[in-house]
Protein backbone atom coordinates (compact mmCIF):
# COMPACT_ATOMS: atom_id res chain seq x y z
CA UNK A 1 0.00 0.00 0.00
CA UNK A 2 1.63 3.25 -0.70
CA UNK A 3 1.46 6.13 1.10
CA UNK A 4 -1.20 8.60 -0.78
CA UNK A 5 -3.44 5.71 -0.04
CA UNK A 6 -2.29 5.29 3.56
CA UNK A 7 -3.21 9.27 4.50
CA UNK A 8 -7.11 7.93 3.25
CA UNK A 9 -7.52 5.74 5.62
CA UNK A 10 -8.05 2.92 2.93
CA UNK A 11 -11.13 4.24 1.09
CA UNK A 12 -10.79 4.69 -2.43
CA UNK A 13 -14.12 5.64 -3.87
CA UNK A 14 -17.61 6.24 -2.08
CA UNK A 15 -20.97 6.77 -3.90
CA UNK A 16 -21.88 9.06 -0.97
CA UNK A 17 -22.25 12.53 -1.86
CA UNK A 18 -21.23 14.06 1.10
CA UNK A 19 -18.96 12.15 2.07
CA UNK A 20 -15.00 13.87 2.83
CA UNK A 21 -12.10 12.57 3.69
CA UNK A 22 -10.89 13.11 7.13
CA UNK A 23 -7.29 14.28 7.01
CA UNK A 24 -4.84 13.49 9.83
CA UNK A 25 -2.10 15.77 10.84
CA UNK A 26 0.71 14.42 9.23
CA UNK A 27 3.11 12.56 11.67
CA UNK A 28 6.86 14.16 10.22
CA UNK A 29 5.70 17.84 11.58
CA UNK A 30 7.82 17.94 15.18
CA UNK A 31 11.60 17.03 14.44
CA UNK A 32 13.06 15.04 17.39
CA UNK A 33 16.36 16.34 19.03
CA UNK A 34 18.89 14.02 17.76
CA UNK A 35 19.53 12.53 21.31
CA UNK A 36 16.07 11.31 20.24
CA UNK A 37 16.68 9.83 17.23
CA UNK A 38 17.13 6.08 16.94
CA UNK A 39 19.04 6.00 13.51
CA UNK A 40 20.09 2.42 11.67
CA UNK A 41 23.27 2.55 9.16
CA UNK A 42 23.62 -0.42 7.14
CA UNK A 43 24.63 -1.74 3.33
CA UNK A 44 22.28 -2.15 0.78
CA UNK A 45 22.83 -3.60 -2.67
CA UNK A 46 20.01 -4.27 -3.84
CA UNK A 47 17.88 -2.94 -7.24
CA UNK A 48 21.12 -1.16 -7.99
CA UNK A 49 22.59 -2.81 -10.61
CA UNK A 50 25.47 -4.29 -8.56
CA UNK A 51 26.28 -0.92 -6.90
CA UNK A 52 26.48 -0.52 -2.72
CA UNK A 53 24.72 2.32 -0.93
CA UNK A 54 25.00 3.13 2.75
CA UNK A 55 21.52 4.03 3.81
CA UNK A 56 20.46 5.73 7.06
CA UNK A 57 17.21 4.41 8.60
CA UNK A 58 14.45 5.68 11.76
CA UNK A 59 14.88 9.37 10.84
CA UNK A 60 11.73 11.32 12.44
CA UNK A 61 11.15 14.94 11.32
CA UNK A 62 10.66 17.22 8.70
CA UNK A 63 11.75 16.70 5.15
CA UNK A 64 13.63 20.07 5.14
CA UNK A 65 16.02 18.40 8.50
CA UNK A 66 16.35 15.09 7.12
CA UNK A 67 17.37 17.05 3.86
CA UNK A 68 20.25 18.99 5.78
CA UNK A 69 21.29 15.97 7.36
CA UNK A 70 21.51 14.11 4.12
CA UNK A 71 23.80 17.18 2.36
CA UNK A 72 25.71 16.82 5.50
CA UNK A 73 27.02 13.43 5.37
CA UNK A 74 27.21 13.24 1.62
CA UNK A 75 29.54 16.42 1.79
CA UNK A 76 31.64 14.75 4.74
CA UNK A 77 31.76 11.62 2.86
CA UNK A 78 32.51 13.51 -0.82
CA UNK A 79 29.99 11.22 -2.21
CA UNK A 80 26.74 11.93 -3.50
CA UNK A 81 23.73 10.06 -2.79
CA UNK A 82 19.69 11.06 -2.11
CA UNK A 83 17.03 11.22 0.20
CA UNK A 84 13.95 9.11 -0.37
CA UNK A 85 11.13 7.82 1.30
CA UNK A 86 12.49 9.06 5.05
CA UNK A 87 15.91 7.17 4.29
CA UNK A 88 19.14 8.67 3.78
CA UNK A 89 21.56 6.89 0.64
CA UNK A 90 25.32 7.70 0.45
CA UNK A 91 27.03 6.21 -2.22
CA UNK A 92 29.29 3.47 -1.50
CA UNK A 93 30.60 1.40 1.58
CA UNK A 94 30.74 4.58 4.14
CA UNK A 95 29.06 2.70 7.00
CA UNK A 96 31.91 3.39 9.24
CA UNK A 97 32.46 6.96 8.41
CA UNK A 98 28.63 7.86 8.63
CA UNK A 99 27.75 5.93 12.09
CA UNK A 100 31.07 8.19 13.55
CA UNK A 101 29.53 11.60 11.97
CA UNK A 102 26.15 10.45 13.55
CA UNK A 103 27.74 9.52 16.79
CA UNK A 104 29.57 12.93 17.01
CA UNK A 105 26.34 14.97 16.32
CA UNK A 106 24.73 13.72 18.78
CA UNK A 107 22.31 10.94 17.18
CA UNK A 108 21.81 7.66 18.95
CA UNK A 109 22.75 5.51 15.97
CA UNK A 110 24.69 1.60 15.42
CA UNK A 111 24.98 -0.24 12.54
CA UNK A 112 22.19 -2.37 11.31
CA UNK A 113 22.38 -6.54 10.93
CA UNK A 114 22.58 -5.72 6.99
């Protein structure tokens, strides 16, 4: 189920006239303090055509702060990467270099079983 069809509650078509959607307040609107944050770094290879990623689970917040946070490592890492779906990739095998730049800002991060 994707997400668009999560924030409906499930209901994709009613024959009721009056009927509305109810629309929650969406859950990413408070950014936790990164002593807060419970961040997972692992490896993942795959649907990449051979090529490793480090990616950087459990971010809660805003998109704009996991945004910054993604510039930040892929600048401290001189790799590029993306942000998508709430999870931060870094190009290549960085895993050890990303959990110590976590570590250091404060995050409560360890390395995933991937």
């Amino acid at each position: 189920m994707s997400k668009k069809s999560k924030e409906k509650d499930g209901v994709v078509y009613s024959t009721n006239p009056d009927f509305t959607y109810q629309n929650k307040p969406l859950q990413g609107t408070v950014t936790l303090s990164p002593a807060q944050q419970d961040l997972r770094v692992g490896l993942d290879k795959k649907n990449r055509g051979g090529k490793v990623v480090t990616i950087v689970t459990g971010f809660l917040g805003k998109d704009a702060d996991i945004e910054k946070l993604g510039k930040e490592l892929k600048s401290k890492c001189g790799v590029g990467g993306a942000v998508k779906d709430g999870d931060i990739l870094v190009q290549g095998d960085h895993r050890d270099r990303v959990l110590k730049i976590l570590l250091e800002s404060g995050y409560r991060a360890k390395k995933s079983g991937a």
